[in-house]
Protein backbone atom coordinates (compact mmCIF):
# COMPACT_ATOMS: atom_id res chain seq x y z
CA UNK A 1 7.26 -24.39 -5.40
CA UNK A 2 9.69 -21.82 -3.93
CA UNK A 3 13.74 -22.00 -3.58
CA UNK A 4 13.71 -24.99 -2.08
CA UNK A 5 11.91 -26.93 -5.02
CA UNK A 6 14.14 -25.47 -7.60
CA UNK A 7 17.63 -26.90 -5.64
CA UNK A 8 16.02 -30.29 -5.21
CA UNK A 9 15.16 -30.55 -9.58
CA UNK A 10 18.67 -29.38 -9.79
CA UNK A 11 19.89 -32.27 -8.01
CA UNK A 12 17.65 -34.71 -9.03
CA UNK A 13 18.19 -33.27 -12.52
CA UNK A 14 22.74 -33.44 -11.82
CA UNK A 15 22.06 -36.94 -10.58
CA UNK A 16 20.04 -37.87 -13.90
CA UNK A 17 22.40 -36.03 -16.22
CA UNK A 18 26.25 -36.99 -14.41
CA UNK A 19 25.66 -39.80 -11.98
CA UNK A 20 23.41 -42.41 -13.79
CA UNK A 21 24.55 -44.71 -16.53
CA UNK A 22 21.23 -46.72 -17.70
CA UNK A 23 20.73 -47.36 -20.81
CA UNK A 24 17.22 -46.84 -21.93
CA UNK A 25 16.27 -46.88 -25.85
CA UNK A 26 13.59 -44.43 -25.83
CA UNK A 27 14.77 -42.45 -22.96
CA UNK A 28 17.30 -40.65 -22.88
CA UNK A 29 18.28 -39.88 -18.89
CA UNK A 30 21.34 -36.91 -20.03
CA UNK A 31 18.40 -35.07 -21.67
CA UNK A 32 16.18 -35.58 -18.87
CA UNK A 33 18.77 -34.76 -16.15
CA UNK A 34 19.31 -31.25 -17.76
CA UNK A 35 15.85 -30.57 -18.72
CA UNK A 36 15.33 -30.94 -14.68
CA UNK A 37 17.95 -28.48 -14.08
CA UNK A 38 16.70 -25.51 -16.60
CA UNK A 39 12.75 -26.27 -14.77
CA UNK A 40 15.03 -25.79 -11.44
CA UNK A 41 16.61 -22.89 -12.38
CA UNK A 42 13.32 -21.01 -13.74
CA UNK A 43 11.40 -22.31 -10.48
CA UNK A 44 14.30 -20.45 -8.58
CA UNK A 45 14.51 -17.15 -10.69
CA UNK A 46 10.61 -17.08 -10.90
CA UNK A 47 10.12 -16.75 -7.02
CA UNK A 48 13.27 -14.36 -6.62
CA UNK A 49 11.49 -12.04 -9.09
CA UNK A 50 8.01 -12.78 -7.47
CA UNK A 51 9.85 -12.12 -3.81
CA UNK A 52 11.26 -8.81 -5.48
CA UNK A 53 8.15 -7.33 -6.93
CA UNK A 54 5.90 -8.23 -3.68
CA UNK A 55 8.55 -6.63 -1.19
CA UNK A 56 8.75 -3.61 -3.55
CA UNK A 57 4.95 -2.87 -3.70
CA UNK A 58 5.00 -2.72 0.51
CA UNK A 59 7.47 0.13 0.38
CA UNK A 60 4.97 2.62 -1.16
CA UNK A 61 2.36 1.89 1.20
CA UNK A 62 0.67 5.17 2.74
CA UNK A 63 -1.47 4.94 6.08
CA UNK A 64 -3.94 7.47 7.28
CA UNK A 65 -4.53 7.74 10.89
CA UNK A 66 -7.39 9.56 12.42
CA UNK A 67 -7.28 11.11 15.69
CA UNK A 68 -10.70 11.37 17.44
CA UNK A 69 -10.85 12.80 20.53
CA UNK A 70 -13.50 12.39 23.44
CA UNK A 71 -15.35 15.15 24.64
CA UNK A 72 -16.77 14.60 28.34
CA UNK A 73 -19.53 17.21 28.02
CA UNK A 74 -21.23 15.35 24.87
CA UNK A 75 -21.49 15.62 21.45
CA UNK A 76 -20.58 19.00 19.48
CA UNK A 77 -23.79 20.01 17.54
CA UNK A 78 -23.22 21.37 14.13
CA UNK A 79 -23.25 24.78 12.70
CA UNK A 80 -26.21 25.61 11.80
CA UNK A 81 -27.06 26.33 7.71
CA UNK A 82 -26.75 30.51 6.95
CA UNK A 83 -29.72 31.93 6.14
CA UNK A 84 -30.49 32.63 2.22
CA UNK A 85 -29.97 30.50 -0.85
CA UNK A 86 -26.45 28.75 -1.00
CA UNK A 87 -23.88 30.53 -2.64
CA UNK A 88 -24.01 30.05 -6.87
CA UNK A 89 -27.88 29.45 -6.88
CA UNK A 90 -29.93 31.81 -9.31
C-alpha cells in the first residue's frame, strides 16, 4: 500500500472522526474515523521498516570479479600429472 496509502486512511479516517456529524444507530462514524487512522499509521510505519531493512541488506553486498585475459597464441595446456601415486595414498 506504501506511504501514500497510509496519508490518504488518515484523512479519510480525520474526515470520519472530526468533520462528519451523521447519526447512524449501529454505526458509529468517531470509531470508524480513528480506527482508519491507527490502519494508516501501521500501513506507514510498516513500509518505513520494510524500506529500512531492504536498503540495509544492499549495503553488505560483496561482488567477485574475474579477470580473464586473452592469449593470442591459443590455449595454455595444463601441467601435466607427476609421476607416482598422489601424495597420502598407501
Amino acid at each position: 500500500m506504501g506511504i501514500g496509502g497510509g496519508v490518504f486512511l488518515i484523512a479519510i479516517g480525520a474526515i470520519f472522526a472530526w468533520a462528519v456529524h451523521a447519526n447512524t444507530p449501529w454505526l458509529d462514524l468517531r470509531v470508524v474515523g480513528w480506527v482508519l487512522m491507527f490502519a494508516g499509521l501501521a500501513v506507514i510505519l510498516l513500509t518505513l521498516y520494510f524500506w529500512n531493512d531492504r536498503r540495509r541488506k544492499n549495503q553488505y553486498t560483496l561482488v567477485e570479479q574475474a579477470r580473464y585475459v586473452h592469449d593470442p597464441e591459443g590455449p595454455v595446456a595444463p601441467d601435466p600429472p607427476p609421476d607416482g601415486p598422489p601424495p597420502g595414498s598407501p
